[in-house]
C-alpha atoms as a PDB file:
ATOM      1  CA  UNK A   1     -13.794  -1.326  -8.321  1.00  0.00           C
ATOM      2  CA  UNK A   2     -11.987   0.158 -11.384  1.00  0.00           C
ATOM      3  CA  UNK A   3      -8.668  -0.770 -12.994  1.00  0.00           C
ATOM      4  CA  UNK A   4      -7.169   2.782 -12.726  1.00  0.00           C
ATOM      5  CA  UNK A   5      -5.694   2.658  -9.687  1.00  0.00           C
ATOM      6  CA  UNK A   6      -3.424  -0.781 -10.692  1.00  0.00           C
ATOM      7  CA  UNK A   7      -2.131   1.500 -12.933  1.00  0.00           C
ATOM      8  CA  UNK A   8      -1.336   4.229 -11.028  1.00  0.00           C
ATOM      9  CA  UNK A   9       0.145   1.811  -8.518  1.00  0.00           C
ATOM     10  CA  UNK A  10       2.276   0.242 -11.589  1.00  0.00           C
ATOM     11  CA  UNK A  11       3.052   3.980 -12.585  1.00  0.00           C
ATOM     12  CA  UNK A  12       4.374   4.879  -8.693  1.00  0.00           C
ATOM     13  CA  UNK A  13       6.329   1.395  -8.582  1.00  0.00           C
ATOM     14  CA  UNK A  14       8.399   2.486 -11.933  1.00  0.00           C
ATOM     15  CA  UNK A  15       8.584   5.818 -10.672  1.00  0.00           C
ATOM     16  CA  UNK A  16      10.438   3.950  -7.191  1.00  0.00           C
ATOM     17  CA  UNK A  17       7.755   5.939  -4.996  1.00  0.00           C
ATOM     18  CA  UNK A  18       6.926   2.275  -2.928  1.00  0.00           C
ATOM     19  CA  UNK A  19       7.989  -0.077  -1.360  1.00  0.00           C
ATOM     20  CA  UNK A  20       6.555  -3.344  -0.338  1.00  0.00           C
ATOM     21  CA  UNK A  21       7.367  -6.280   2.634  1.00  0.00           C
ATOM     22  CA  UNK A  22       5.577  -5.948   5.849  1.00  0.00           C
ATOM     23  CA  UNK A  23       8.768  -4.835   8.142  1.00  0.00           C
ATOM     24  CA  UNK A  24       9.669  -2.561   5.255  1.00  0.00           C
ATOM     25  CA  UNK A  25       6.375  -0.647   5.414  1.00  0.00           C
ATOM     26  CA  UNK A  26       6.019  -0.733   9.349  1.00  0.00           C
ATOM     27  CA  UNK A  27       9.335   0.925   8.860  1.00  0.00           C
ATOM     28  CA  UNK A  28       8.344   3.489   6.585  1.00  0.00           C
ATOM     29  CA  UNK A  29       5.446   4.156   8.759  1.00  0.00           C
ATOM     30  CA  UNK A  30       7.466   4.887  11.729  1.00  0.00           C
ATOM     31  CA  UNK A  31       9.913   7.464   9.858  1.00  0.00           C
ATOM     32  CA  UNK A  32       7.140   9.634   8.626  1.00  0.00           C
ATOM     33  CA  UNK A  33       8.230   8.789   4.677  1.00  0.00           C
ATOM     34  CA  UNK A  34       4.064   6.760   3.986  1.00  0.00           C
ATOM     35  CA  UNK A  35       1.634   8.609   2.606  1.00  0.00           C
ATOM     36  CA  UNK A  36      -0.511   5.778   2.217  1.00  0.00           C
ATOM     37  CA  UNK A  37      -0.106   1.674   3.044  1.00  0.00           C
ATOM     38  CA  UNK A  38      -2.518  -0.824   0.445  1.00  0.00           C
ATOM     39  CA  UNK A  39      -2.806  -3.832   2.384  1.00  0.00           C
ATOM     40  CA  UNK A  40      -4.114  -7.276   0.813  1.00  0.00           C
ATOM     41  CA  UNK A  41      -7.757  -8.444   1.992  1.00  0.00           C
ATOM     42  CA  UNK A  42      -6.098 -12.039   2.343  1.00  0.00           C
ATOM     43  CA  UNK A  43      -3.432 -10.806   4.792  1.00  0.00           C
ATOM     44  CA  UNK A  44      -3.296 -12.864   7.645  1.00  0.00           C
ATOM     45  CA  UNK A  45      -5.253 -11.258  10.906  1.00  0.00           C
ATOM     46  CA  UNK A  46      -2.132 -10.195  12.731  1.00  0.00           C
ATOM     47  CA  UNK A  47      -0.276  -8.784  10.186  1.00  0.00           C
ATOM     48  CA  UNK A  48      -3.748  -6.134   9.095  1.00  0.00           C
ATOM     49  CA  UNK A  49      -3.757  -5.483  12.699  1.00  0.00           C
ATOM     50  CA  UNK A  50      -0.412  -4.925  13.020  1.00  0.00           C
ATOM     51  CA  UNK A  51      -0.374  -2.206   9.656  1.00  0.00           C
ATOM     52  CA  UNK A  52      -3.713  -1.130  10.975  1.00  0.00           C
ATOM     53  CA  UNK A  53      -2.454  -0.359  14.591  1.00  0.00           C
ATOM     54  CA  UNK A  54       1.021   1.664  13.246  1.00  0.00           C
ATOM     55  CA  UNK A  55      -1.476   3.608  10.759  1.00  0.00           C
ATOM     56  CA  UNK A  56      -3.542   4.410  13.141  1.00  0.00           C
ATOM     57  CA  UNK A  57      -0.608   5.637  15.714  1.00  0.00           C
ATOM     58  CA  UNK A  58       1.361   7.667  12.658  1.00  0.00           C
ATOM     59  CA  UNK A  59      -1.708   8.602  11.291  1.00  0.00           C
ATOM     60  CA  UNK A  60      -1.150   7.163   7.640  1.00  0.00           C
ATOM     61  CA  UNK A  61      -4.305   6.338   5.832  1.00  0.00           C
ATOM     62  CA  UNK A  62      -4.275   2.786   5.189  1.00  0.00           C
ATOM     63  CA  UNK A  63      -6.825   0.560   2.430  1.00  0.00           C
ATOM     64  CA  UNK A  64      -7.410  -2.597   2.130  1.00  0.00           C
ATOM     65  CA  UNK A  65      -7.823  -4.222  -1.797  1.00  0.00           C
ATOM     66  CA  UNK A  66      -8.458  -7.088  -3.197  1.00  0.00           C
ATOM     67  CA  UNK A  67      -6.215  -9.943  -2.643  1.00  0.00           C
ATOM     68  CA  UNK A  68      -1.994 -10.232  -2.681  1.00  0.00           C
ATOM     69  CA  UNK A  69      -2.135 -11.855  -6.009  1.00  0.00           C
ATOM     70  CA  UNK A  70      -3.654  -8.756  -7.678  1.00  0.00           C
ATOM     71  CA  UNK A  71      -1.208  -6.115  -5.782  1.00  0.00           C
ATOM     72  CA  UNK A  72       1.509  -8.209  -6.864  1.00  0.00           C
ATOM     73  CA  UNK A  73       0.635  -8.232 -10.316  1.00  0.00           C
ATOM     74  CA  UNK A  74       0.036  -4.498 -10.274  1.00  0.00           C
ATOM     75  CA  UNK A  75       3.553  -3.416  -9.448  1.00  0.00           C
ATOM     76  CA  UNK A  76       5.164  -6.417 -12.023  1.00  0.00           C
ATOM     77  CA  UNK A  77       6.010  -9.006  -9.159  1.00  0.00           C
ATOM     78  CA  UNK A  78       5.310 -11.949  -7.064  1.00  0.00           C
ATOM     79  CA  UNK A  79       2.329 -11.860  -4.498  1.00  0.00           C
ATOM     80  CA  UNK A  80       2.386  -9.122  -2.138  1.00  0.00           C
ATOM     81  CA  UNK A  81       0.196  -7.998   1.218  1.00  0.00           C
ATOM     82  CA  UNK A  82       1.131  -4.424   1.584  1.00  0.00           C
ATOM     83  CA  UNK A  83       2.604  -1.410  -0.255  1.00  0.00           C
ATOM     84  CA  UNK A  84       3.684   1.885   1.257  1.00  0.00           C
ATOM     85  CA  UNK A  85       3.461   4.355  -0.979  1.00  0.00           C
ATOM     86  CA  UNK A  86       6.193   7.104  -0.580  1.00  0.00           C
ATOM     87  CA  UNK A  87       4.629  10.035  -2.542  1.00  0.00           C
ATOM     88  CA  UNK A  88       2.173  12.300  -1.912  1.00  0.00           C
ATOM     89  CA  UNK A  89       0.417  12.567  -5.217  1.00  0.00           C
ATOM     90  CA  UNK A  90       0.541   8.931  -5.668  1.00  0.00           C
ATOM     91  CA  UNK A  91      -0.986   8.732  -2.514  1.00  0.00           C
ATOM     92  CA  UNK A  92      -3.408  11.049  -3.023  1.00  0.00           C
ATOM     93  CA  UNK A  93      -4.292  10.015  -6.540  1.00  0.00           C
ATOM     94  CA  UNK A  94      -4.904   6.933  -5.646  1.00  0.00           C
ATOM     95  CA  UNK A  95      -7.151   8.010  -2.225  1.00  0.00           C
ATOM     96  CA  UNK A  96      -9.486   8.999  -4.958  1.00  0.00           C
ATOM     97  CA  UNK A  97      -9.618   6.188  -6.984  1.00  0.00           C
ATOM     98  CA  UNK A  98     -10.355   3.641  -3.926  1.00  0.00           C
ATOM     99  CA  UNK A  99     -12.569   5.764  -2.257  1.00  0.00           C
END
C-alpha cells in the first residue's frame, strides 16, 4: 500500500475535516456528518464490529488499514483505531488511494 493516503489523512486532520475516538465516530456516523470511517486492523473484535455494524446501517463506507500506531502517526498523535473523516473530497480522495 502507498504512502499517499497518510498524507492526505495528515492534510484532512490540519484542515479539522476528522475526528477520531470510537464514541466520537459512532457519533458522527449516526448524524449523517462521515463520509468515510479508517478503522485500525489491530482494533479489538467488538469495537470493528461495532464501526462495521453503524457503517453498514448509515451506509458510510468504512476501511480497515494497517495498525493504530500508523493512523496515529499519520494525523501527528498518539495511537488511534478509527478516524471519521468529515469531508467529502477527503473522503473520496482517499477511497481511491485505498482501493
Amino acid at each position: 500500500m502507498n504512502n499517499q493516503w497518510l498524507s492526505l489523512l495528515g492534510l484532512a486532520t490540519r484542515a479539522r475535516k476528522t475526528i477520531t475516538g470510537e464514541e466520537l465516530v459512532v457519533k458522527e456516523v449516526r448524524a449523517g456528518n462521515a463520509k468515510l470511517v479508517l478503522v485500525a486492523g489491530d482494533a479489538s473484535v467488538n469495537t470493528l464490529k461495532k464501526l462495521n455494524d453503524k457503517c453498514t446501517y448509515y451506509e458510510v463506507p468504512i476501511r480497515t488499514v494497517a495498525d493504530r500506531f500508523e493512523l496515529g502517526r499519520a494525523i501527528g498523535k498518539d495511537a488511534r483505531v478509527s478516524i471519521a473523516i468529515l469531508d467529502d473530497g477527503f473522503a473520496k480522495k482517499l477511497l481511491t488511494l485505498l482501493d
